[in-house]
PDB file of N, CA and C in Angstrom:
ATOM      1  N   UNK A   1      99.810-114.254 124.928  1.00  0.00           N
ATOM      2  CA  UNK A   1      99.585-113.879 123.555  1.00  0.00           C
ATOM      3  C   UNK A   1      98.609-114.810 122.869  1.00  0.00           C
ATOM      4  N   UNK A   2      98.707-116.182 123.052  1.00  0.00           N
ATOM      5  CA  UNK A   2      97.499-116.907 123.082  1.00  0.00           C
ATOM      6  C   UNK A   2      96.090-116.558 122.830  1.00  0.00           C
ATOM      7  N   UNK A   3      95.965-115.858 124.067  1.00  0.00           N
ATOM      8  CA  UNK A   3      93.995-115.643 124.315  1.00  0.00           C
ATOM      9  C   UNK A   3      94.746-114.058 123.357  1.00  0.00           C
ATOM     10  N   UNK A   4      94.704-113.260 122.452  1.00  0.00           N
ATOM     11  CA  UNK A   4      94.707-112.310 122.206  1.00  0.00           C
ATOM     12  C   UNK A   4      94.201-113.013 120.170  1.00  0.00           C
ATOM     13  N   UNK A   5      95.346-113.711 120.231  1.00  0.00           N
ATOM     14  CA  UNK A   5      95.394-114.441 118.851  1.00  0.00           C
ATOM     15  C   UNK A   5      93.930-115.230 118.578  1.00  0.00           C
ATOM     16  N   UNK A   6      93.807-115.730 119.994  1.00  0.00           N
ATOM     17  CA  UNK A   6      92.291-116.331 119.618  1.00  0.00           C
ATOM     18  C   UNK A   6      91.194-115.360 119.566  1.00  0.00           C
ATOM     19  N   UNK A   7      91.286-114.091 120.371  1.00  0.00           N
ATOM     20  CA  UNK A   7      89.873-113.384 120.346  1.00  0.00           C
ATOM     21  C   UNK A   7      90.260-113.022 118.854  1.00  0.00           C
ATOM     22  N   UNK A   8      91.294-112.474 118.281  1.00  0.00           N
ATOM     23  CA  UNK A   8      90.830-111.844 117.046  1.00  0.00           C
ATOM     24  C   UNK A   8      91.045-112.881 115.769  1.00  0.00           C
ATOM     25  N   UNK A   9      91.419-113.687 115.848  1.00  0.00           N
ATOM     26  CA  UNK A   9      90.762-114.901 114.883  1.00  0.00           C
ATOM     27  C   UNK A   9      89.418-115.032 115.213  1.00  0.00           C
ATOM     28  N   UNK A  10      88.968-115.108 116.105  1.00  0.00           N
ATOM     29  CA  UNK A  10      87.740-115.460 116.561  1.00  0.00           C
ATOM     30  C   UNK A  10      86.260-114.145 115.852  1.00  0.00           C
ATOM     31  N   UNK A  11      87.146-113.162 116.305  1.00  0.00           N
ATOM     32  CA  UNK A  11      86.378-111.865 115.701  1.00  0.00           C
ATOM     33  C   UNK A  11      86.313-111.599 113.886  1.00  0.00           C
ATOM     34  N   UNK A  12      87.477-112.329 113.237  1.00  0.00           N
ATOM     35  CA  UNK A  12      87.405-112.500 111.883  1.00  0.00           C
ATOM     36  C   UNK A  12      87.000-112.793 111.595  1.00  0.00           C
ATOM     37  N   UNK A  13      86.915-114.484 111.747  1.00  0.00           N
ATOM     38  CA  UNK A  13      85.732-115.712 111.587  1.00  0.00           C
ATOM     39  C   UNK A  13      84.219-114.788 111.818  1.00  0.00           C
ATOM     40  N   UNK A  14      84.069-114.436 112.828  1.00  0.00           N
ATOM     41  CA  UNK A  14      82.486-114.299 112.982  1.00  0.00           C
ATOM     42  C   UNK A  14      81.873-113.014 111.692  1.00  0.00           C
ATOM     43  N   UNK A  15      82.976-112.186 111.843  1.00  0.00           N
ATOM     44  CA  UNK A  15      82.821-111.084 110.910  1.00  0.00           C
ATOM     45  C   UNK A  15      82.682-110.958 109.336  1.00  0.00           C
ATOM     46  N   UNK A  16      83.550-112.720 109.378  1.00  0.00           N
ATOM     47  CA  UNK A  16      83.671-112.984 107.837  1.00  0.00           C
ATOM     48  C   UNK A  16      82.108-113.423 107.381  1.00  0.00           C
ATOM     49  N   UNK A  17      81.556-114.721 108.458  1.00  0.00           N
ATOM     50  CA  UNK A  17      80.662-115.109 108.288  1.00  0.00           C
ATOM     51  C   UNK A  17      79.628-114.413 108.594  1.00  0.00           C
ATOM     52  N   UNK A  18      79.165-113.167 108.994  1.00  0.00           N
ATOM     53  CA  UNK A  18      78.125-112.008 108.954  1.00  0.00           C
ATOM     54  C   UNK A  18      78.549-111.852 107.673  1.00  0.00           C
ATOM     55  N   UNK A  19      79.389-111.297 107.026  1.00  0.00           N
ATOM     56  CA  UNK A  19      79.234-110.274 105.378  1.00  0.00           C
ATOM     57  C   UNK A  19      79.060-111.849 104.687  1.00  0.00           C
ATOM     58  N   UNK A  20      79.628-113.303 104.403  1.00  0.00           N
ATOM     59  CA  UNK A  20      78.971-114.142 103.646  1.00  0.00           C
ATOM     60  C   UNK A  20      76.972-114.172 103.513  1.00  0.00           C
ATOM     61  N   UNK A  21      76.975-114.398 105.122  1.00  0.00           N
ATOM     62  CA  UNK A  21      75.868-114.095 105.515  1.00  0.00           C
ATOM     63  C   UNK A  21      74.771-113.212 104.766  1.00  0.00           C
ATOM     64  N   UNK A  22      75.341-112.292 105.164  1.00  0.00           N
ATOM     65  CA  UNK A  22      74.854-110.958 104.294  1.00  0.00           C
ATOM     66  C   UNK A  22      74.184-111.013 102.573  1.00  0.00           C
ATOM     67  N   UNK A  23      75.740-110.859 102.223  1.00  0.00           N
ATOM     68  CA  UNK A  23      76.049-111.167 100.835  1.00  0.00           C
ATOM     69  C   UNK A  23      75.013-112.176  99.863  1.00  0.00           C
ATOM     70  N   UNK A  24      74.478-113.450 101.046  1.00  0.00           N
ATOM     71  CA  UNK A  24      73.540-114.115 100.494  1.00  0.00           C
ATOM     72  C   UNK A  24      72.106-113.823 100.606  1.00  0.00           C
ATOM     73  N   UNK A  25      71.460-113.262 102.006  1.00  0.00           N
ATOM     74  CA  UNK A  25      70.470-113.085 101.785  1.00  0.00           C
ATOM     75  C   UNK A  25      70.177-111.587 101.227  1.00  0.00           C
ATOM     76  N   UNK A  26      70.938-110.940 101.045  1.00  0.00           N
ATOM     77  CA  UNK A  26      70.586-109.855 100.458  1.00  0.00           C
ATOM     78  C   UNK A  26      69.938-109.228  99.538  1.00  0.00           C
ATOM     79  N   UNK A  27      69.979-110.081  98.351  1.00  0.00           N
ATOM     80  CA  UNK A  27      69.704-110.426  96.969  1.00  0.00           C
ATOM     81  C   UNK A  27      67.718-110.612  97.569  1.00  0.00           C
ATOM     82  N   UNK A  28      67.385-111.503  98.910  1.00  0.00           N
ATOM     83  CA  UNK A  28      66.070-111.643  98.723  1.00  0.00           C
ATOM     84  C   UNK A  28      65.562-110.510  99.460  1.00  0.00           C
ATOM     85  N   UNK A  29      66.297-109.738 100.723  1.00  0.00           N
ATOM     86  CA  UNK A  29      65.576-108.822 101.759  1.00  0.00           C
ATOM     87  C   UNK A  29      66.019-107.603 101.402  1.00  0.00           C
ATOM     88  N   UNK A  30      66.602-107.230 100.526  1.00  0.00           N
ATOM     89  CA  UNK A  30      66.041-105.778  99.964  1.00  0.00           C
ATOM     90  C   UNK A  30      64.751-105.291  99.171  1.00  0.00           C
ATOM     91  N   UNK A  31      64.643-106.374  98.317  1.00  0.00           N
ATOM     92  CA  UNK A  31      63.142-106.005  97.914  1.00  0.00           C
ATOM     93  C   UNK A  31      62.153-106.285  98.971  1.00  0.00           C
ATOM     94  N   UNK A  32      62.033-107.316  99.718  1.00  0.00           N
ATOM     95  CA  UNK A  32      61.105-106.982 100.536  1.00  0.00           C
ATOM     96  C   UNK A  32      61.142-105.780 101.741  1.00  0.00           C
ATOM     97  N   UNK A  33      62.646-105.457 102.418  1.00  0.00           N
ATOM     98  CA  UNK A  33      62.763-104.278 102.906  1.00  0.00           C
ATOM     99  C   UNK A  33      62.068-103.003 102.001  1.00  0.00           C
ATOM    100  N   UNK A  34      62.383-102.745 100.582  1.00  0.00           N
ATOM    101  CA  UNK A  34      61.530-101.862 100.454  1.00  0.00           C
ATOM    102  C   UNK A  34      60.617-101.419 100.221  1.00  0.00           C
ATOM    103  N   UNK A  35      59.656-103.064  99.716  1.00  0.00           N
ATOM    104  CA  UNK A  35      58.190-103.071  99.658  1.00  0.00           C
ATOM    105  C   UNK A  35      57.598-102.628 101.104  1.00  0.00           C
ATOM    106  N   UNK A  36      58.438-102.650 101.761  1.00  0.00           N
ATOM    107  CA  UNK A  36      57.826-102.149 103.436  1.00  0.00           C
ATOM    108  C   UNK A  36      58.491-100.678 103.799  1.00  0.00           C
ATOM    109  N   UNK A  37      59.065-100.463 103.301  1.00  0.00           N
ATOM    110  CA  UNK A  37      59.797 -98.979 103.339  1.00  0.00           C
ATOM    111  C   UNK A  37      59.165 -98.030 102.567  1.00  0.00           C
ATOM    112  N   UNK A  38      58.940 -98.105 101.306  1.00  0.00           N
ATOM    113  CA  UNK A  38      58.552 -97.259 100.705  1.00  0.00           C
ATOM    114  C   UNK A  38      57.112 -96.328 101.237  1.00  0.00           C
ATOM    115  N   UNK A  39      56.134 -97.420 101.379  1.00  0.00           N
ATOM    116  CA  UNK A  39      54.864 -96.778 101.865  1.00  0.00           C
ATOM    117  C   UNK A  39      55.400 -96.036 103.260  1.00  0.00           C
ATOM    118  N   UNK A  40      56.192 -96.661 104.232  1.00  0.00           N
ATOM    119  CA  UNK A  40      56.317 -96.053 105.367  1.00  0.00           C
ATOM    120  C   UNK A  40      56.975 -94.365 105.218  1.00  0.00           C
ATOM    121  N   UNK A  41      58.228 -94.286 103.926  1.00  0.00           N
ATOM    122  CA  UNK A  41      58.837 -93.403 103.830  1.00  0.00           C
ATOM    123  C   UNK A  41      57.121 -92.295 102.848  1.00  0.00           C
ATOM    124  N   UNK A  42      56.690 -93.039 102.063  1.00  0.00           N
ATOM    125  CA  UNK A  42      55.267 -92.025 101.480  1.00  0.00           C
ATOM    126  C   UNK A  42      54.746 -91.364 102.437  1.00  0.00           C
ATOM    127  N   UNK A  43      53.950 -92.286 103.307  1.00  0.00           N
ATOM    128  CA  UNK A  43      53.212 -91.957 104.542  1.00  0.00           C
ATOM    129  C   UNK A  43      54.054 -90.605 105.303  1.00  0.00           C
ATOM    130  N   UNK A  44      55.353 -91.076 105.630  1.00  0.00           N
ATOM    131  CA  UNK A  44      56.259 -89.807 106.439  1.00  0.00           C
ATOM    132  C   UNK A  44      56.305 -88.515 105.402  1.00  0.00           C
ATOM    133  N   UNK A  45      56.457 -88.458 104.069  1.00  0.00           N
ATOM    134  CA  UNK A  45      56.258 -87.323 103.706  1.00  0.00           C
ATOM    135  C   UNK A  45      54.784 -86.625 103.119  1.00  0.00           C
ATOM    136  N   UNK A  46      54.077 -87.705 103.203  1.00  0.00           N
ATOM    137  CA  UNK A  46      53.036 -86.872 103.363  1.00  0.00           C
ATOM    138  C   UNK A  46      52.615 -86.280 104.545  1.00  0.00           C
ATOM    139  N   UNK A  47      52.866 -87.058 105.708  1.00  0.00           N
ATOM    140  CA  UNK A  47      52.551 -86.474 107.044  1.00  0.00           C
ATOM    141  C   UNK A  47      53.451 -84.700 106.917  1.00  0.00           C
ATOM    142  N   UNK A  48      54.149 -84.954 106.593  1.00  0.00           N
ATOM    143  CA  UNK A  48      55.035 -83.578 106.452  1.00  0.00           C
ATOM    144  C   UNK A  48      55.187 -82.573 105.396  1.00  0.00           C
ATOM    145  N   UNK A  49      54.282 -82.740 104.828  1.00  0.00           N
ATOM    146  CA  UNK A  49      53.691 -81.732 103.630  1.00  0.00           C
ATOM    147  C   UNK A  49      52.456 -81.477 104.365  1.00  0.00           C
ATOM    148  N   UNK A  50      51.602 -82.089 104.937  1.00  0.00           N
ATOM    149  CA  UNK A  50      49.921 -81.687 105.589  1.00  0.00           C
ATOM    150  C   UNK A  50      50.530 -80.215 106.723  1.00  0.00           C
ATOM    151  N   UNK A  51      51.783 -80.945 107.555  1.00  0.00           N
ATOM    152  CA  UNK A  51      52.173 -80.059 108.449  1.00  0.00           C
ATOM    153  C   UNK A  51      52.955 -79.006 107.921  1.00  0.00           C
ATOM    154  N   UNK A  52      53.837 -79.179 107.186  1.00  0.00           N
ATOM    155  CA  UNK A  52      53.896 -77.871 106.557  1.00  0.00           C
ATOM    156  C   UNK A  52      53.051 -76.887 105.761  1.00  0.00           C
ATOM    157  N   UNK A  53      52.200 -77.388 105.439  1.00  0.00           N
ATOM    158  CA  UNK A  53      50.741 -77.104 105.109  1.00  0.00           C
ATOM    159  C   UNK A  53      49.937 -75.928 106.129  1.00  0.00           C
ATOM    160  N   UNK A  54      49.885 -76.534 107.302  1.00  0.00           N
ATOM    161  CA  UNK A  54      49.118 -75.877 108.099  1.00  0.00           C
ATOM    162  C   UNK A  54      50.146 -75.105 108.569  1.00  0.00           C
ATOM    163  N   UNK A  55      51.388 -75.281 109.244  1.00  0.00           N
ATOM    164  CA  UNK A  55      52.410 -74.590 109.690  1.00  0.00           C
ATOM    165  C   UNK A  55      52.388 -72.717 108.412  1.00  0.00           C
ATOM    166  N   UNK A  56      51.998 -72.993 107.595  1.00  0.00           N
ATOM    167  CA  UNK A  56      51.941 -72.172 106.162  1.00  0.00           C
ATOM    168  C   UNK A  56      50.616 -71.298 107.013  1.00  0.00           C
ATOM    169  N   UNK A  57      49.666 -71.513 106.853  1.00  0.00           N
ATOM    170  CA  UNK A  57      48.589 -71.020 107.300  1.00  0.00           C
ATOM    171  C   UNK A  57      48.415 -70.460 108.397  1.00  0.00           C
ATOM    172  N   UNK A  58      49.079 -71.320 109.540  1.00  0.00           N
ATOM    173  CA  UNK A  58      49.034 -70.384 110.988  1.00  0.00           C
ATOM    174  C   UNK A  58      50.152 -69.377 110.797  1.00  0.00           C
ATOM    175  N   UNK A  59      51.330 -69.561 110.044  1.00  0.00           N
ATOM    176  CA  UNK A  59      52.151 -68.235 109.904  1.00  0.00           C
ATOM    177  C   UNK A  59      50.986 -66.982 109.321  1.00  0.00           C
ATOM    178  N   UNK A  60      50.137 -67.431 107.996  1.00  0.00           N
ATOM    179  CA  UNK A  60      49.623 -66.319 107.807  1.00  0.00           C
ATOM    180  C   UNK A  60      48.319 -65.237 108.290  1.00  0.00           C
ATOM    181  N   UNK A  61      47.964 -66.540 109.194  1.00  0.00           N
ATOM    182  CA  UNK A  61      47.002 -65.879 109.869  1.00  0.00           C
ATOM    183  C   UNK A  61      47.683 -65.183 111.486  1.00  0.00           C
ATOM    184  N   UNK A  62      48.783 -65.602 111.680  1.00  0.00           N
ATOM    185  CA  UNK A  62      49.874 -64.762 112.976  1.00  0.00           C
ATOM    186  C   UNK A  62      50.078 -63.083 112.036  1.00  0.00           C
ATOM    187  N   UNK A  63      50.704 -63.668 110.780  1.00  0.00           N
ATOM    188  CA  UNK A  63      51.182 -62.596 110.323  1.00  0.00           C
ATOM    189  C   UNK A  63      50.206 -61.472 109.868  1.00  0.00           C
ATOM    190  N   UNK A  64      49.233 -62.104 109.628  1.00  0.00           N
ATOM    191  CA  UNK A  64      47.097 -60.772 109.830  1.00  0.00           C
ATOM    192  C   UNK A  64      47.569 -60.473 110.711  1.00  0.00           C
ATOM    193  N   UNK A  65      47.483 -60.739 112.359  1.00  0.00           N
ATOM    194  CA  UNK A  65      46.930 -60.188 113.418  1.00  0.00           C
ATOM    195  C   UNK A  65      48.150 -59.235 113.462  1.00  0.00           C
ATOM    196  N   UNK A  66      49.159 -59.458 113.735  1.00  0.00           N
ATOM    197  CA  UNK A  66      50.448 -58.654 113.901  1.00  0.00           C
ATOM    198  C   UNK A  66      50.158 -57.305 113.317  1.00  0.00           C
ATOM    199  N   UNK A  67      49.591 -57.298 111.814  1.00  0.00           N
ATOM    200  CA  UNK A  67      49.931 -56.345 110.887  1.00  0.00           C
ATOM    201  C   UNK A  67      48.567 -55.306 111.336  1.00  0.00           C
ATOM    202  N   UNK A  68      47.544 -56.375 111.524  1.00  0.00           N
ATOM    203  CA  UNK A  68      46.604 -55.078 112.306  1.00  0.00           C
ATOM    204  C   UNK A  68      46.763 -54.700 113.940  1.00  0.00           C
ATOM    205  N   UNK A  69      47.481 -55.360 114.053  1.00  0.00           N
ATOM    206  CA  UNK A  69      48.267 -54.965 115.718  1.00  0.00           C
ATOM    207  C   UNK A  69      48.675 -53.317 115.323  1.00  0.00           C
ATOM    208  N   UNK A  70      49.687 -53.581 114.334  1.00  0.00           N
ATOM    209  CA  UNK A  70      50.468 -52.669 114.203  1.00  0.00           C
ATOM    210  C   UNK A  70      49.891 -51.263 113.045  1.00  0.00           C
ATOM    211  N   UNK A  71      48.982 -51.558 112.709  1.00  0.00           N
ATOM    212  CA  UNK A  71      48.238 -50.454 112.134  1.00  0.00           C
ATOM    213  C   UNK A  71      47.142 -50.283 113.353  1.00  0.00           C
ATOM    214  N   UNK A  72      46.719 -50.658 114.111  1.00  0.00           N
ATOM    215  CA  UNK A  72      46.233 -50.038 114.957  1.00  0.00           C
ATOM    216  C   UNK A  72      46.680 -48.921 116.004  1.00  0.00           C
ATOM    217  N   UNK A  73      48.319 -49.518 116.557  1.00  0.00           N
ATOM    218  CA  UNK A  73      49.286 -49.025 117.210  1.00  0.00           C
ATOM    219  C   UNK A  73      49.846 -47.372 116.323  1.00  0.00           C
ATOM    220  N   UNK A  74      49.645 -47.602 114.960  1.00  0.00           N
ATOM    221  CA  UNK A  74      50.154 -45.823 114.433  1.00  0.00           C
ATOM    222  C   UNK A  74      49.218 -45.430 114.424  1.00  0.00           C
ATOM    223  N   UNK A  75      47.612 -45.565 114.083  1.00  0.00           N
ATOM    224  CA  UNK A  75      46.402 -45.020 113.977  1.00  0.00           C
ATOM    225  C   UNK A  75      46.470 -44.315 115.519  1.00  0.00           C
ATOM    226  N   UNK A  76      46.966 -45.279 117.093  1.00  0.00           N
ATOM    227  CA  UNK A  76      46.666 -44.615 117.856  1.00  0.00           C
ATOM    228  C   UNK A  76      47.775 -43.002 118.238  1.00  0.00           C
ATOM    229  N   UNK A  77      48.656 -43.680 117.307  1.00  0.00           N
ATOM    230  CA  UNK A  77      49.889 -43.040 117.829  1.00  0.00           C
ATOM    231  C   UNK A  77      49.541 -41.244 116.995  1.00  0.00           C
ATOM    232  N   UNK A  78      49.170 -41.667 115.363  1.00  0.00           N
ATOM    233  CA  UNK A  78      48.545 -40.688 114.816  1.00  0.00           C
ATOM    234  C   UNK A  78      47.698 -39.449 115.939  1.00  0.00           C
ATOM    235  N   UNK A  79      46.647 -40.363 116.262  1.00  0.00           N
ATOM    236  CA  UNK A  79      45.578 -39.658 117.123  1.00  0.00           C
ATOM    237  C   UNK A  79      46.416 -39.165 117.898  1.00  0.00           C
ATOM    238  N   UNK A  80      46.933 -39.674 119.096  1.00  0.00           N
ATOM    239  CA  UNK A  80      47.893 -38.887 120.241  1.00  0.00           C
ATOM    240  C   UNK A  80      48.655 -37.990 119.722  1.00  0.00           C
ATOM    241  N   UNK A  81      49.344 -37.863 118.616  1.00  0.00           N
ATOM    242  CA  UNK A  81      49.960 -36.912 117.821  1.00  0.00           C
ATOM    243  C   UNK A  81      49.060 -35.503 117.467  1.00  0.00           C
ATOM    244  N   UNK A  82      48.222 -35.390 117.209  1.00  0.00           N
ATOM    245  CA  UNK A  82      47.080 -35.052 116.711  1.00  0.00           C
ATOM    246  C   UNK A  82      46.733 -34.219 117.354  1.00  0.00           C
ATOM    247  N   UNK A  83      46.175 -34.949 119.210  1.00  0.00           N
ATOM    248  CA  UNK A  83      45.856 -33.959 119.884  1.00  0.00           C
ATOM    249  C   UNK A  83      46.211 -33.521 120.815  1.00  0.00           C
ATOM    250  N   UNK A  84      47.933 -33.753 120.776  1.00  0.00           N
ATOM    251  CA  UNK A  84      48.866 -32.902 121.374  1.00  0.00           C
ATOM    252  C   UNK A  84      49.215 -31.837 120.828  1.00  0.00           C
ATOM    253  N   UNK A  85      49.164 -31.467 119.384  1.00  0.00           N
ATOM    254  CA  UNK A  85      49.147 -30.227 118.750  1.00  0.00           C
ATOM    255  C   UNK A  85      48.330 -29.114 119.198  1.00  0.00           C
ATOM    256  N   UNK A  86      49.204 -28.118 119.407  1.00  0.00           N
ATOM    257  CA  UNK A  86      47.740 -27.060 119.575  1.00  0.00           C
ATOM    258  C   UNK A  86      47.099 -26.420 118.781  1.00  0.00           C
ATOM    259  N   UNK A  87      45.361 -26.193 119.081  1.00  0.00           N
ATOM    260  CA  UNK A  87      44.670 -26.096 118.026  1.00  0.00           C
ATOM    261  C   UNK A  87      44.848 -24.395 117.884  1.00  0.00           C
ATOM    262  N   UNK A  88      45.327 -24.284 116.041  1.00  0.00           N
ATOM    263  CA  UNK A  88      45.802 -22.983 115.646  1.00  0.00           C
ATOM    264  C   UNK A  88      44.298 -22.843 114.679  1.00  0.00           C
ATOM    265  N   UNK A  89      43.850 -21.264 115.271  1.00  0.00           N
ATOM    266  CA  UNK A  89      42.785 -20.332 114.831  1.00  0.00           C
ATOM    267  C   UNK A  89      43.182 -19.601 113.209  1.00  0.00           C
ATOM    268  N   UNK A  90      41.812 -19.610 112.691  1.00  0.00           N
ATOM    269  CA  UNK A  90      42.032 -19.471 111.032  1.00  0.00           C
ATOM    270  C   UNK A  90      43.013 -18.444 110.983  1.00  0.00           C
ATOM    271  N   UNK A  91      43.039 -17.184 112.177  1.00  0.00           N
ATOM    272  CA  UNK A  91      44.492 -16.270 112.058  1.00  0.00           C
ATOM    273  C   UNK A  91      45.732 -16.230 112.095  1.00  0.00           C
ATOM    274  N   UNK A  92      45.883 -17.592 112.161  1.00  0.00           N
ATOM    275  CA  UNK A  92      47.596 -18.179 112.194  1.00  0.00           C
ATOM    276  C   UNK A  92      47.672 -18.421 113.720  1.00  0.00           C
ATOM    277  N   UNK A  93      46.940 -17.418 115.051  1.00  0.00           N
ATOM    278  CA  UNK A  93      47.371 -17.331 116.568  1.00  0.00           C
ATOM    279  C   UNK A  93      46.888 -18.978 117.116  1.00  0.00           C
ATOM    280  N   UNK A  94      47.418 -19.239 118.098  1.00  0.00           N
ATOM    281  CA  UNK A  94      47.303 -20.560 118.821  1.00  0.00           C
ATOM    282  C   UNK A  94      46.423 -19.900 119.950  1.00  0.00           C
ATOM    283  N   UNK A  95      44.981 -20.991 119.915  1.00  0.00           N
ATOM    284  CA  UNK A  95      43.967 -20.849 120.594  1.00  0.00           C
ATOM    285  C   UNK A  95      44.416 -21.274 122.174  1.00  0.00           C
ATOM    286  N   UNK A  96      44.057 -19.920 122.883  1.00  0.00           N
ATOM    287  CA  UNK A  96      44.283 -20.061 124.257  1.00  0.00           C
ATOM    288  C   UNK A  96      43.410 -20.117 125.251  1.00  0.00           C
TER     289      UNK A  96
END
């Protein structure tokens, strides 16, 4: 029971003295943490507005081609429609 009592005294102590630790320099390395953060976090959202940016643009130029994909596809479908009908003579009779 010994070595059990010592590891976790041992683990208190060290744990106590990390958050004193802490507690003191903290006060100086947050402002400099975020004089170095901030630009890095700017930089990341601008990188990600440019790309959503273009991500914007290649959707709308996908979404052109598609749409004349698909007006091409009834134009043909029209036509094939068209001249599968049979051609009916000014007398109402179907030309044979």
């Amino acid at each position: 029971m010994g070595l059990i009592d010592d590891c976790v005294k041992g683990n208190v102590a060290t744990g106590l003295a990390i958050g004193i630790g802490a507690a003191i320099l903290a006060p100086a390395l947050i402002p400099a943490l975020a004089g170095v953060a901030k630009p890095l976090i700017k930089a990341a959202v601008k990188s990600g507005i440019i790309i959503f940016e273009k991500g914007k643009e290649s959707v709308a130029e996908l979404s052109e081609i598609f749409e004349d994909v698909v007006a091409e596809a009834k134009a043909e479908m029209a036509d094939a429609h068209t001249e599968a009908l049979p051609a009916v003579s000014s007398e109402g009779e179907t030309g044979a």
